[in-house]
PDB file of N, CA and C in Angstrom:
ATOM      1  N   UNK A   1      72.237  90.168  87.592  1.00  0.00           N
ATOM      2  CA  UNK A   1      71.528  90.464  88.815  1.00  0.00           C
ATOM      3  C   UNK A   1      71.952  89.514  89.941  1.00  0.00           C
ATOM      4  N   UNK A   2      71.918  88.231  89.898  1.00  0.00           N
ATOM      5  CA  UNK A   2      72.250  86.856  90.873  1.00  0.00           C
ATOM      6  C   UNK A   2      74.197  87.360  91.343  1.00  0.00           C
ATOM      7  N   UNK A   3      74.333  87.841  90.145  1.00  0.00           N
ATOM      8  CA  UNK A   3      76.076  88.730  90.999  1.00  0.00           C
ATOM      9  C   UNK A   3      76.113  89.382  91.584  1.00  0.00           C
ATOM     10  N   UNK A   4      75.158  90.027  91.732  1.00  0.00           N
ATOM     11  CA  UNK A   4      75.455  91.571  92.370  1.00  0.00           C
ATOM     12  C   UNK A   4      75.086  90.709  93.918  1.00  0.00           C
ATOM     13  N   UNK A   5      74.559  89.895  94.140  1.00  0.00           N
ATOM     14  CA  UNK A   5      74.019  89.167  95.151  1.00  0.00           C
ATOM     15  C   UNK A   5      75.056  88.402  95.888  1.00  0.00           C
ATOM     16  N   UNK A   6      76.009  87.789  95.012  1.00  0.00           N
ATOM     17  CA  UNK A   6      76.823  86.838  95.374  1.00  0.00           C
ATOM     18  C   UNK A   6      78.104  88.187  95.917  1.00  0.00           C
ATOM     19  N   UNK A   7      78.548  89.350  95.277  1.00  0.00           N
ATOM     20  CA  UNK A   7      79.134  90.075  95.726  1.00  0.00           C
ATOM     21  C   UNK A   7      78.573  91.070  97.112  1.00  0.00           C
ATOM     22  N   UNK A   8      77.102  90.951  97.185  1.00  0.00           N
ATOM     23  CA  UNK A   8      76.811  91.560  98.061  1.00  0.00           C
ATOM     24  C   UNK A   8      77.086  91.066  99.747  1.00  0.00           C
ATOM     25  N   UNK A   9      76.635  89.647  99.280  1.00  0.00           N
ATOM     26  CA  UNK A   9      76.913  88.611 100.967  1.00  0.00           C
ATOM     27  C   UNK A   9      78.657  88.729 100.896  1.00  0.00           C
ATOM     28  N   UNK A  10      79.347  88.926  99.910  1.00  0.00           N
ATOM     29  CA  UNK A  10      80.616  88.731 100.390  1.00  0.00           C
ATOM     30  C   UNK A  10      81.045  90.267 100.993  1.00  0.00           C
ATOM     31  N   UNK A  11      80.551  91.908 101.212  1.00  0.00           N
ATOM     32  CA  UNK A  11      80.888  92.509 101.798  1.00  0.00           C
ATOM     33  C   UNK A  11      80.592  92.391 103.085  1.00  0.00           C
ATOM     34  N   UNK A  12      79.089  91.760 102.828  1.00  0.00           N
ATOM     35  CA  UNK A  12      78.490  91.372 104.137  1.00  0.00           C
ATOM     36  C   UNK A  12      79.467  90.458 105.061  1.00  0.00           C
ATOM     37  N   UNK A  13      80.297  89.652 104.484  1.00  0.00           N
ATOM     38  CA  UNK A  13      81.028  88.347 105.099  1.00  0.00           C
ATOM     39  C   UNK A  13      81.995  89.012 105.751  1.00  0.00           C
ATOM     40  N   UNK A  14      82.369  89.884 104.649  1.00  0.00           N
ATOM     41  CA  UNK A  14      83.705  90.601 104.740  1.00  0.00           C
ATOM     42  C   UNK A  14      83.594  91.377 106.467  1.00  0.00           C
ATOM     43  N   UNK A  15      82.602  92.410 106.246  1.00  0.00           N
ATOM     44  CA  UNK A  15      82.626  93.176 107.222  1.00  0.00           C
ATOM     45  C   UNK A  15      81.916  92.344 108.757  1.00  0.00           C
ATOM     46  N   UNK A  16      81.486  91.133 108.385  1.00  0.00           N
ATOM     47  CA  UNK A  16      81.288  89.813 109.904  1.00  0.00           C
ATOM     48  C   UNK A  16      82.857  89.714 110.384  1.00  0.00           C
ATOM     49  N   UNK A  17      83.716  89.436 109.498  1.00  0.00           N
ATOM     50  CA  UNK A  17      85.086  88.677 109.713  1.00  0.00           C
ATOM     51  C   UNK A  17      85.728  89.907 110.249  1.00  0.00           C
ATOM     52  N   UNK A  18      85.795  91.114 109.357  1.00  0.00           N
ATOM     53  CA  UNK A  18      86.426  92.645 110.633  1.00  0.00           C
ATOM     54  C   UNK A  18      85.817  92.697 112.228  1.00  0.00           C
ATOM     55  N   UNK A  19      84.783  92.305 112.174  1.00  0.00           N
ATOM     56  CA  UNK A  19      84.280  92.765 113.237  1.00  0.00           C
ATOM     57  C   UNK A  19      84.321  91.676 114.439  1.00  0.00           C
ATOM     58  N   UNK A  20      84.661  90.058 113.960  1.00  0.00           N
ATOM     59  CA  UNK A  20      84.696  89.183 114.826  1.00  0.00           C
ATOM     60  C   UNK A  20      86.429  89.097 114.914  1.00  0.00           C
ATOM     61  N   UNK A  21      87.208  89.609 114.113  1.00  0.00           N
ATOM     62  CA  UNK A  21      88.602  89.419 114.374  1.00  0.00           C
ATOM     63  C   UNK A  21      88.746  90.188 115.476  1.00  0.00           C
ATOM     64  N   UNK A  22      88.291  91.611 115.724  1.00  0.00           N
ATOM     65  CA  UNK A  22      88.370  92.493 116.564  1.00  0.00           C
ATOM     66  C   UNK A  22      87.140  91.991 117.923  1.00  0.00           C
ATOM     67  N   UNK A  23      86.974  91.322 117.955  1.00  0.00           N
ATOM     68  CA  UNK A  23      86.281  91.035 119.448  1.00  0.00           C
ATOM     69  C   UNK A  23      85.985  89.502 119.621  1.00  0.00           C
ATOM     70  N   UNK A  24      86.667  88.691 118.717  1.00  0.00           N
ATOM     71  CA  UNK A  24      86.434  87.248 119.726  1.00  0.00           C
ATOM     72  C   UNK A  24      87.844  86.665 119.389  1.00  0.00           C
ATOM     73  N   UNK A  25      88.857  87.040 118.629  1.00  0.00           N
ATOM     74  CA  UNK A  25      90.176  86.204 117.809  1.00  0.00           C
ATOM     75  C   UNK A  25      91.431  86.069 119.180  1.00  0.00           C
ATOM     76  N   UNK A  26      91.228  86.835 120.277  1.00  0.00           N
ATOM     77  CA  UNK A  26      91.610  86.941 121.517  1.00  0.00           C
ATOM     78  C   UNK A  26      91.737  85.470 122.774  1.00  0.00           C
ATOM     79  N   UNK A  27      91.511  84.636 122.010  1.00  0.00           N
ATOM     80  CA  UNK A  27      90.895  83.440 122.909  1.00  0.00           C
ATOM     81  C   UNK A  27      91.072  82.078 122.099  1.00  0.00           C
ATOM     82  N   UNK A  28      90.857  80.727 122.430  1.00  0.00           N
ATOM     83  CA  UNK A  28      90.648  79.901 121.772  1.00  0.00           C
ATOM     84  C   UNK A  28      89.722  79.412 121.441  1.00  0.00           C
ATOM     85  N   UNK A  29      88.232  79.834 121.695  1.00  0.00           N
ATOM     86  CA  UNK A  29      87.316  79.963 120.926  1.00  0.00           C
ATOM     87  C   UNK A  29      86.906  80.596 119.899  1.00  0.00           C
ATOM     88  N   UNK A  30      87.235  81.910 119.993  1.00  0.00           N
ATOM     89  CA  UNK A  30      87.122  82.824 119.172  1.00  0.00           C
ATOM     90  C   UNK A  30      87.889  82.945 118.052  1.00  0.00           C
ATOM     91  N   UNK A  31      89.120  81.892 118.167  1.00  0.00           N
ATOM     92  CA  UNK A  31      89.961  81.590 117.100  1.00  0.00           C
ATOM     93  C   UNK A  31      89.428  80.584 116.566  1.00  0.00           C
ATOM     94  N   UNK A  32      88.552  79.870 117.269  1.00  0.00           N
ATOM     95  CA  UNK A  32      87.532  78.658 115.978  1.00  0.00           C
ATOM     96  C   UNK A  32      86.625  79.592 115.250  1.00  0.00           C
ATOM     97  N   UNK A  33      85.835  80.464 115.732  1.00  0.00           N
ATOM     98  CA  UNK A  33      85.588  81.209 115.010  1.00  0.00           C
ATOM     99  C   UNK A  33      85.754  82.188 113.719  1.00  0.00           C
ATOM    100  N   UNK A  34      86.681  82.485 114.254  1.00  0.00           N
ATOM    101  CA  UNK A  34      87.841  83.227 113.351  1.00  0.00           C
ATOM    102  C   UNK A  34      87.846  81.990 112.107  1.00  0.00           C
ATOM    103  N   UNK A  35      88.633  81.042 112.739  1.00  0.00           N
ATOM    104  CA  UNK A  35      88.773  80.033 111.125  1.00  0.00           C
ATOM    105  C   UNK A  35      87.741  79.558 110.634  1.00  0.00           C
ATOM    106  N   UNK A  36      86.290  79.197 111.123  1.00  0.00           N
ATOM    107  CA  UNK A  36      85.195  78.955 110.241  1.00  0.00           C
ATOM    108  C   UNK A  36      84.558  80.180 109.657  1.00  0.00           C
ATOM    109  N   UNK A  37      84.622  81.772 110.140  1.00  0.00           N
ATOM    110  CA  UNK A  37      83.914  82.904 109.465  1.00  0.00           C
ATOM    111  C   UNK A  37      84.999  83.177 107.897  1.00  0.00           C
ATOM    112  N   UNK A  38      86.444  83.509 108.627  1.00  0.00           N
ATOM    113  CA  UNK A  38      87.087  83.467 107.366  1.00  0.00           C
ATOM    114  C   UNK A  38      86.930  82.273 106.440  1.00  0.00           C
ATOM    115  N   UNK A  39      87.113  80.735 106.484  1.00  0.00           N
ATOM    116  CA  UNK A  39      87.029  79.868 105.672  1.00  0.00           C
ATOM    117  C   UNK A  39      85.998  80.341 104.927  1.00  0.00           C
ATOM    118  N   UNK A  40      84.706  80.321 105.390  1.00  0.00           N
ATOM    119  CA  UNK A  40      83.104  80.965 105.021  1.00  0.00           C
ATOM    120  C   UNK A  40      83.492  82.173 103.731  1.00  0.00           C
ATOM    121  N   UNK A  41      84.235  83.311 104.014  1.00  0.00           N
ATOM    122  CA  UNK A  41      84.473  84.436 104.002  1.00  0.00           C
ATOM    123  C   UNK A  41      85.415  84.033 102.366  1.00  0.00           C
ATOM    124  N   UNK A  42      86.415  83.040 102.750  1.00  0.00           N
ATOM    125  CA  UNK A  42      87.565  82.494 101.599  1.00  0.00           C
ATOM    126  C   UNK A  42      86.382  81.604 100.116  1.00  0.00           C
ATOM    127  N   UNK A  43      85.597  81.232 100.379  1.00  0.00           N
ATOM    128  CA  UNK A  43      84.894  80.112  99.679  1.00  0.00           C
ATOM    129  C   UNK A  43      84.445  81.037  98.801  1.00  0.00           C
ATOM    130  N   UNK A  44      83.362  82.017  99.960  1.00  0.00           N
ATOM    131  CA  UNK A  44      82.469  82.939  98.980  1.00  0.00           C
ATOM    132  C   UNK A  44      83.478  83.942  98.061  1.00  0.00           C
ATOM    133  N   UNK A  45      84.545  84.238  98.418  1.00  0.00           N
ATOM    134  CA  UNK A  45      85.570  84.884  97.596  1.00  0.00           C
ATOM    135  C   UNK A  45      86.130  84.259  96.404  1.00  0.00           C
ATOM    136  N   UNK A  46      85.862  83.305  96.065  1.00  0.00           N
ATOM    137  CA  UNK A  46      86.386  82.539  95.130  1.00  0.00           C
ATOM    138  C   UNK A  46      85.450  82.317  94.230  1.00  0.00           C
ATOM    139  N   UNK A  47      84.068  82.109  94.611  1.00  0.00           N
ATOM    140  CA  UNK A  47      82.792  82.560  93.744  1.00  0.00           C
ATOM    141  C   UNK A  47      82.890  84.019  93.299  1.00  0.00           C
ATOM    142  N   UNK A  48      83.290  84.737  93.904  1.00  0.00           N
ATOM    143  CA  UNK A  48      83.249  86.423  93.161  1.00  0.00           C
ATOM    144  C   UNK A  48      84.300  86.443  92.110  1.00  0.00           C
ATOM    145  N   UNK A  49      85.092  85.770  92.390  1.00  0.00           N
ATOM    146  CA  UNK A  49      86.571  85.424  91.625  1.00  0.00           C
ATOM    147  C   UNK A  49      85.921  85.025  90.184  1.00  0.00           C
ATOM    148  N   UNK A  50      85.257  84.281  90.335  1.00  0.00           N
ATOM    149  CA  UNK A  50      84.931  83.290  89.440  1.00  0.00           C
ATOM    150  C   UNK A  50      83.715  84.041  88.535  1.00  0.00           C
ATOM    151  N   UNK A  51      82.867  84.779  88.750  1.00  0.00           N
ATOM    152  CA  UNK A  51      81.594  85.346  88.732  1.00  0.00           C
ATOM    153  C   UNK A  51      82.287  86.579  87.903  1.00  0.00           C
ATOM    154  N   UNK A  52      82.832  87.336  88.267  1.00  0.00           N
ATOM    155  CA  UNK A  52      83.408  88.559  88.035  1.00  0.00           C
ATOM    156  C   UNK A  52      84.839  88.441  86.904  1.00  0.00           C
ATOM    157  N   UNK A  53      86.076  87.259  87.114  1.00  0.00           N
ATOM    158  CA  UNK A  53      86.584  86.778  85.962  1.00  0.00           C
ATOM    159  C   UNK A  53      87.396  88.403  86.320  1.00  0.00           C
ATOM    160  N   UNK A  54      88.187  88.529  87.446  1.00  0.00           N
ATOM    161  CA  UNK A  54      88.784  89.439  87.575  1.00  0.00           C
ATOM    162  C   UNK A  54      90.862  88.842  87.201  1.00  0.00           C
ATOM    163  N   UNK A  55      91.078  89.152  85.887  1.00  0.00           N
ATOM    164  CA  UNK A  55      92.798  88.501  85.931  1.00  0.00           C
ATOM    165  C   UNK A  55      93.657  88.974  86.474  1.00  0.00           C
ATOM    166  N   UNK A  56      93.490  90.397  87.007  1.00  0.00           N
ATOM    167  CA  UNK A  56      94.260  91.091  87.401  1.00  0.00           C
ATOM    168  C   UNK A  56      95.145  90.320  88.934  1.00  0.00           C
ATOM    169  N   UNK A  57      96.732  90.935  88.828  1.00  0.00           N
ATOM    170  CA  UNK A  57      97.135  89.981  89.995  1.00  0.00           C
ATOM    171  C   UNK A  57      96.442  90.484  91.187  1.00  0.00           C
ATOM    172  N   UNK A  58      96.205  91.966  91.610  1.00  0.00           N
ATOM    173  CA  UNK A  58      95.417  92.232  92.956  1.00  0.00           C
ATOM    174  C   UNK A  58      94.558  91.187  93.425  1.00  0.00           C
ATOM    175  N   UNK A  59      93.669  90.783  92.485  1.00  0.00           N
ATOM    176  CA  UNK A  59      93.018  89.690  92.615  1.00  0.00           C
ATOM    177  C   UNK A  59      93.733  88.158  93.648  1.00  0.00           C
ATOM    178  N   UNK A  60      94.380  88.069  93.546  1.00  0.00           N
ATOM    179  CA  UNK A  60      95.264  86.645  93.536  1.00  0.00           C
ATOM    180  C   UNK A  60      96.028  87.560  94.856  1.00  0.00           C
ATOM    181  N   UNK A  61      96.682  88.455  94.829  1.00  0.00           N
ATOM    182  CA  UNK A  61      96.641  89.101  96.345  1.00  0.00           C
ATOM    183  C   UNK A  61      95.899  89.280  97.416  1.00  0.00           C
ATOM    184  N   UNK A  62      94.768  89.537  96.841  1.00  0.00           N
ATOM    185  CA  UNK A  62      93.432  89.553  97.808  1.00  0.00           C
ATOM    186  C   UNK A  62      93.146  87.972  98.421  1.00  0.00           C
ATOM    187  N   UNK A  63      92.909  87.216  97.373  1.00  0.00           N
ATOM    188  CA  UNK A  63      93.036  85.871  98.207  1.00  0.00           C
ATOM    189  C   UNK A  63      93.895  85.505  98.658  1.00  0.00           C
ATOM    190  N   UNK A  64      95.304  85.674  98.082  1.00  0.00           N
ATOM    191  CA  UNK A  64      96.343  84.741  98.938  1.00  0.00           C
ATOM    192  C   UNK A  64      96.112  85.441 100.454  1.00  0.00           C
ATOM    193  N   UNK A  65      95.822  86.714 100.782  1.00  0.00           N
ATOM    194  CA  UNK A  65      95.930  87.383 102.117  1.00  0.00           C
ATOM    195  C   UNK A  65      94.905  87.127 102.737  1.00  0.00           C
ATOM    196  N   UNK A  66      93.780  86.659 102.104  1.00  0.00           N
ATOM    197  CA  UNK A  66      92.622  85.693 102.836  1.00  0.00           C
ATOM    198  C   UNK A  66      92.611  84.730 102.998  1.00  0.00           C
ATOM    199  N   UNK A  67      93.842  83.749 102.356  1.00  0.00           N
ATOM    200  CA  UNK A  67      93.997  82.286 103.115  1.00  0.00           C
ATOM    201  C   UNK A  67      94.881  82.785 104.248  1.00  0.00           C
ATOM    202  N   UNK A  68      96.104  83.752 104.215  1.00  0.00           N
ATOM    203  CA  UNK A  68      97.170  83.479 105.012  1.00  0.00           C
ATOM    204  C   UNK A  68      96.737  83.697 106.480  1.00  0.00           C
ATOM    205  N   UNK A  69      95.737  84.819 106.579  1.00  0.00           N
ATOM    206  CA  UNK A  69      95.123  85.178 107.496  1.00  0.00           C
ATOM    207  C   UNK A  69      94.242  83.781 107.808  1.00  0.00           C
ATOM    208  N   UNK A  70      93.268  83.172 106.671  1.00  0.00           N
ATOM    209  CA  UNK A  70      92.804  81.786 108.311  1.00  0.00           C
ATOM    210  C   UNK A  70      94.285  81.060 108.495  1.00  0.00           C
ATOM    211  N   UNK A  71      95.085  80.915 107.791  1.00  0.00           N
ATOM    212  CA  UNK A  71      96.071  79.752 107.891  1.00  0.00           C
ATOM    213  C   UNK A  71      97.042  80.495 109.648  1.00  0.00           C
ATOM    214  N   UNK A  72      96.593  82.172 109.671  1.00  0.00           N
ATOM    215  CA  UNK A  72      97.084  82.357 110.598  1.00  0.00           C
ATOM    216  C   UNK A  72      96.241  82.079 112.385  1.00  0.00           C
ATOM    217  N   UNK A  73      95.073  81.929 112.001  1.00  0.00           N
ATOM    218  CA  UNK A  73      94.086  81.802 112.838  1.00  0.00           C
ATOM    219  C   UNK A  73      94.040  80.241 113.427  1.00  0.00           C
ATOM    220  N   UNK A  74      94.290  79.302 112.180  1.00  0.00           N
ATOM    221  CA  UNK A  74      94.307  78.152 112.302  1.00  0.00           C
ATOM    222  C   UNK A  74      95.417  78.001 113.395  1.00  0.00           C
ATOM    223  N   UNK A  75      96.718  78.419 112.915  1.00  0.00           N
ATOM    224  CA  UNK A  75      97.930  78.151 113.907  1.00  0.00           C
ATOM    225  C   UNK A  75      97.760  78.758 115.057  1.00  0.00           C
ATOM    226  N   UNK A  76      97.313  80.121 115.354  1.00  0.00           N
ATOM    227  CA  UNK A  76      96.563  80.716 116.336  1.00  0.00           C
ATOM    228  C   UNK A  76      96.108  79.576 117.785  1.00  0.00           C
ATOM    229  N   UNK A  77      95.168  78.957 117.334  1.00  0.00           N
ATOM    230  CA  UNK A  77      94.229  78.206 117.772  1.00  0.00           C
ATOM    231  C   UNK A  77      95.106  77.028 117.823  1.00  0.00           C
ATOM    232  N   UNK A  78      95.468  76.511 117.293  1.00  0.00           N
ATOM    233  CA  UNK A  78      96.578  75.155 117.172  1.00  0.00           C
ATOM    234  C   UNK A  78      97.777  75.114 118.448  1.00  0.00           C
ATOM    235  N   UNK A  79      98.623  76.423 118.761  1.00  0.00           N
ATOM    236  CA  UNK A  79      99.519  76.785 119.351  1.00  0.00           C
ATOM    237  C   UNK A  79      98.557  77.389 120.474  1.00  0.00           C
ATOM    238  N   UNK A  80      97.261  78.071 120.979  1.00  0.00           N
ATOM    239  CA  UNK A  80      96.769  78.302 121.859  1.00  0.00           C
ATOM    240  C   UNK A  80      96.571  77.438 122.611  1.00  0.00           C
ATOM    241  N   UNK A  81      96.311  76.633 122.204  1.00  0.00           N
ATOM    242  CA  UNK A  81      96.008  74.981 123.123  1.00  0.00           C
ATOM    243  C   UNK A  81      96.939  74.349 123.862  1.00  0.00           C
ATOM    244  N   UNK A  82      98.327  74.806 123.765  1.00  0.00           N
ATOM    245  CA  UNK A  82      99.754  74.013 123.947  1.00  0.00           C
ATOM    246  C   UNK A  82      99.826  75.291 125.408  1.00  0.00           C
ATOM    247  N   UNK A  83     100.115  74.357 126.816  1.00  0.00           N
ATOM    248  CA  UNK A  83     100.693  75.532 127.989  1.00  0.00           C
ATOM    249  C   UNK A  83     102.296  76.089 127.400  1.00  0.00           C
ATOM    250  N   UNK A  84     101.751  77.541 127.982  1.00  0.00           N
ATOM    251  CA  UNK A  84     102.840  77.957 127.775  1.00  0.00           C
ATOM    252  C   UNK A  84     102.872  79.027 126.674  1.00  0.00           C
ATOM    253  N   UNK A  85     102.130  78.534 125.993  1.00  0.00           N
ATOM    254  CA  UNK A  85     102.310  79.134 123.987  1.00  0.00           C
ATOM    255  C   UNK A  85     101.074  80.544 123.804  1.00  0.00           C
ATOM    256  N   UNK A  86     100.537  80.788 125.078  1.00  0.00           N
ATOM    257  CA  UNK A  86      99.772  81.645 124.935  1.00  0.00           C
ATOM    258  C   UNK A  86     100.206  83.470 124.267  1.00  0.00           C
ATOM    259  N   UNK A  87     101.551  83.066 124.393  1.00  0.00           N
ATOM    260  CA  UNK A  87     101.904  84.599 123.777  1.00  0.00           C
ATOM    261  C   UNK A  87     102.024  84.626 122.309  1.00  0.00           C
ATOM    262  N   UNK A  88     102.821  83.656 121.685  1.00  0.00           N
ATOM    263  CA  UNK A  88     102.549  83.087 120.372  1.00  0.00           C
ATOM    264  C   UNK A  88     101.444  83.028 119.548  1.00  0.00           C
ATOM    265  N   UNK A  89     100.176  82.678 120.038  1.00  0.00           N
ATOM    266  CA  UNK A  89      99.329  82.593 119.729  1.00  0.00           C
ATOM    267  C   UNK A  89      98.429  84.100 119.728  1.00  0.00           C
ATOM    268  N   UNK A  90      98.865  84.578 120.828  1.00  0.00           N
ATOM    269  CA  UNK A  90      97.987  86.569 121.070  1.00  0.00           C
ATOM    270  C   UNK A  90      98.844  86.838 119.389  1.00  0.00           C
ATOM    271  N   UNK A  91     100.203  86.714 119.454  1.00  0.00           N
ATOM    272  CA  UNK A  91     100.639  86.910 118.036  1.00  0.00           C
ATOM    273  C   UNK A  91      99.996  87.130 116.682  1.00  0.00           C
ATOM    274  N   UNK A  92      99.884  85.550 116.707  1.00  0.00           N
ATOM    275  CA  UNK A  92      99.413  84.644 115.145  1.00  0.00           C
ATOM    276  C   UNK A  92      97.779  85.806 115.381  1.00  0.00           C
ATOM    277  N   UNK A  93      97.334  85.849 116.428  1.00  0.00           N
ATOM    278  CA  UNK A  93      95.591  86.813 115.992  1.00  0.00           C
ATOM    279  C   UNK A  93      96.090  87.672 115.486  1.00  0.00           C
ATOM    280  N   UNK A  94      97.136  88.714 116.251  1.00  0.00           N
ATOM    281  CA  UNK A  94      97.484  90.448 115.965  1.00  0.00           C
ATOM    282  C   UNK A  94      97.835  89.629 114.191  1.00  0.00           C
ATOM    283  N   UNK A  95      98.555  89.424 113.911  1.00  0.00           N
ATOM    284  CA  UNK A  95      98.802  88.956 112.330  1.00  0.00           C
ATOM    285  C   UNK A  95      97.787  88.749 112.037  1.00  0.00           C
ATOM    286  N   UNK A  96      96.833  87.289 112.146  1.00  0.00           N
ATOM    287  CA  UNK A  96      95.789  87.289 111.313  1.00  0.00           C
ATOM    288  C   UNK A  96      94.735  88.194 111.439  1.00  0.00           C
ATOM    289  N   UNK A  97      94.136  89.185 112.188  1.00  0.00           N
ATOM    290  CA  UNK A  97      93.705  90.789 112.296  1.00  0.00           C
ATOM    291  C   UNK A  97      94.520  91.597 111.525  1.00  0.00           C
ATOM    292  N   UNK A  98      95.818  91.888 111.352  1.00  0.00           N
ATOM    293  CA  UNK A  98      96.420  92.568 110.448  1.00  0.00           C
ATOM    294  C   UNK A  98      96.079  92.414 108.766  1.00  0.00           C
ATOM    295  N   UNK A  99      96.599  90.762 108.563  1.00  0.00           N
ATOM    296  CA  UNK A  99      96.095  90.140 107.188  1.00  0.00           C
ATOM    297  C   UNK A  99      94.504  90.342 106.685  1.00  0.00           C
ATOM    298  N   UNK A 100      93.615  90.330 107.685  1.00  0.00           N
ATOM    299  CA  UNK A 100      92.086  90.389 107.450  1.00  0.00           C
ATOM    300  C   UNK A 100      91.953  91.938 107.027  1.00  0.00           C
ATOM    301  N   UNK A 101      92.472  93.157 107.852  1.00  0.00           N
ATOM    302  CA  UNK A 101      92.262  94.421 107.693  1.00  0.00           C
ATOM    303  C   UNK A 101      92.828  94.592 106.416  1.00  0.00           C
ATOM    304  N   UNK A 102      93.905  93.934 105.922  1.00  0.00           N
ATOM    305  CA  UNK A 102      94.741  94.657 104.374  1.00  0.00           C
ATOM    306  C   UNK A 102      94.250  93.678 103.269  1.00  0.00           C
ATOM    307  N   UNK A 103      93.295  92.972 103.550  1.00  0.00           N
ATOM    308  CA  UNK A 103      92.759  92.125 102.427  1.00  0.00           C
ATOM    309  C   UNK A 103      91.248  93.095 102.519  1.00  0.00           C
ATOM    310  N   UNK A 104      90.828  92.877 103.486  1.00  0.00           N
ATOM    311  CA  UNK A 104      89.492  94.265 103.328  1.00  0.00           C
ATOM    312  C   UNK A 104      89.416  95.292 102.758  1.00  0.00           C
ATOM    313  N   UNK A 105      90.543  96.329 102.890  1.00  0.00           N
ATOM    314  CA  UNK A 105      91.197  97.312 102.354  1.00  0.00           C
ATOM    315  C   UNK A 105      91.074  97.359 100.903  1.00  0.00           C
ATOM    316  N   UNK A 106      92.239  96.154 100.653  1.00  0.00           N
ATOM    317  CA  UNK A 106      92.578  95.498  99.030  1.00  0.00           C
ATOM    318  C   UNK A 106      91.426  95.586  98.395  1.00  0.00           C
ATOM    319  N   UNK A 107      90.510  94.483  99.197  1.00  0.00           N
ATOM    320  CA  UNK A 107      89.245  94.619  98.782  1.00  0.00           C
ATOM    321  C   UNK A 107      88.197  95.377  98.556  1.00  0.00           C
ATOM    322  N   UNK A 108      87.740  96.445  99.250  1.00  0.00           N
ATOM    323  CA  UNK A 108      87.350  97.832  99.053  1.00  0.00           C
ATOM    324  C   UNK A 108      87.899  98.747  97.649  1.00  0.00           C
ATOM    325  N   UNK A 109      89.801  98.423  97.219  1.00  0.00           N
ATOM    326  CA  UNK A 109      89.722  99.077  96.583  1.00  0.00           C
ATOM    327  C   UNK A 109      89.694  98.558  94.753  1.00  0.00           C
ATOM    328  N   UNK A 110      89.706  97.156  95.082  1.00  0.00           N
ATOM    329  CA  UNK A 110      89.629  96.208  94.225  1.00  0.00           C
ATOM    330  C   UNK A 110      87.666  96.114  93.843  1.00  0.00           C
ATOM    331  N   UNK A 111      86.383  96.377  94.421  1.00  0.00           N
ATOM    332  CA  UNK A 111      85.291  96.842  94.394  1.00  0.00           C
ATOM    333  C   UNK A 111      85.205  98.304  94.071  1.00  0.00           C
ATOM    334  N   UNK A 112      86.152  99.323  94.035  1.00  0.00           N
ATOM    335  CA  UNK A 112      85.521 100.545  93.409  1.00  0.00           C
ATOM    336  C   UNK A 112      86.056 100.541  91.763  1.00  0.00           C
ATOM    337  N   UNK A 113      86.899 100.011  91.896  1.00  0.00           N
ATOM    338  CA  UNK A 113      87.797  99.906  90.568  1.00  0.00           C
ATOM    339  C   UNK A 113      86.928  98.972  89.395  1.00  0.00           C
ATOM    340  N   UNK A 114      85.801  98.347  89.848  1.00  0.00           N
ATOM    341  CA  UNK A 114      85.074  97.388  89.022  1.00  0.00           C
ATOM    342  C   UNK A 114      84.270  97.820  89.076  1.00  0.00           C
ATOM    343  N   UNK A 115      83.456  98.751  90.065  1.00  0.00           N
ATOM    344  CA  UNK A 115      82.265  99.164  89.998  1.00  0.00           C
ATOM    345  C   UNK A 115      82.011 100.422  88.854  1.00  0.00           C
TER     346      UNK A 115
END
């Protein structure tokens, strides 16, 4: 029962992090954002990991594409700050928005397959 709980806040997380990639990851605030909802988003994923005892590699895909995506947010935000680098950085979001949507995905189909 306490799983179904721990998997439940993580769709919940899941679908915060779609919805803030797509309306604040645009900016250098919104890219701090971005890296504390995903970090948030990465932690609780690793408890489901752990809870659920999934070996399969999808698994290990799903996260690696949920670190790469903050690791892309992080640089995002890192390179937003520098004049000049503002196109680089619109970049690193469109990527880490890309990475967030195909780990969601993953994830969606990695949740019917267990359910």
């Amino acid at each position: 029962m306490t799983s179904q709980y721990i998997l439940d806040a993580h769709f919940i997380v899941a679908a915060l992090v779609i919805i803030c990639a797509l309306v604040f990851s645009w900016n250098t605030m919104g890219r701090r954002v971005m890296v504390a909802v995903t970090g948030l988003q990465f932690l609780i994923g690793i408890v489901v990991a752990g809870v659920f005892h999934p070996a399969g590699p999808l698994i290990w895909l799903h996260l690696s594409g949920a670190l790469a995506a903050m690791i892309a947010y992080i640089f995002a935000r890192r390179i937003g700050e520098q004049p000049g680098k503002g196109g680089l950085a619109l970049a690193l979001s469109l990527l880490g928005l890309v990475l967030a949507l195909g780990t969601f995905s993953l994830g969606i189909t990695l949740a019917r397959g267990s359910m």
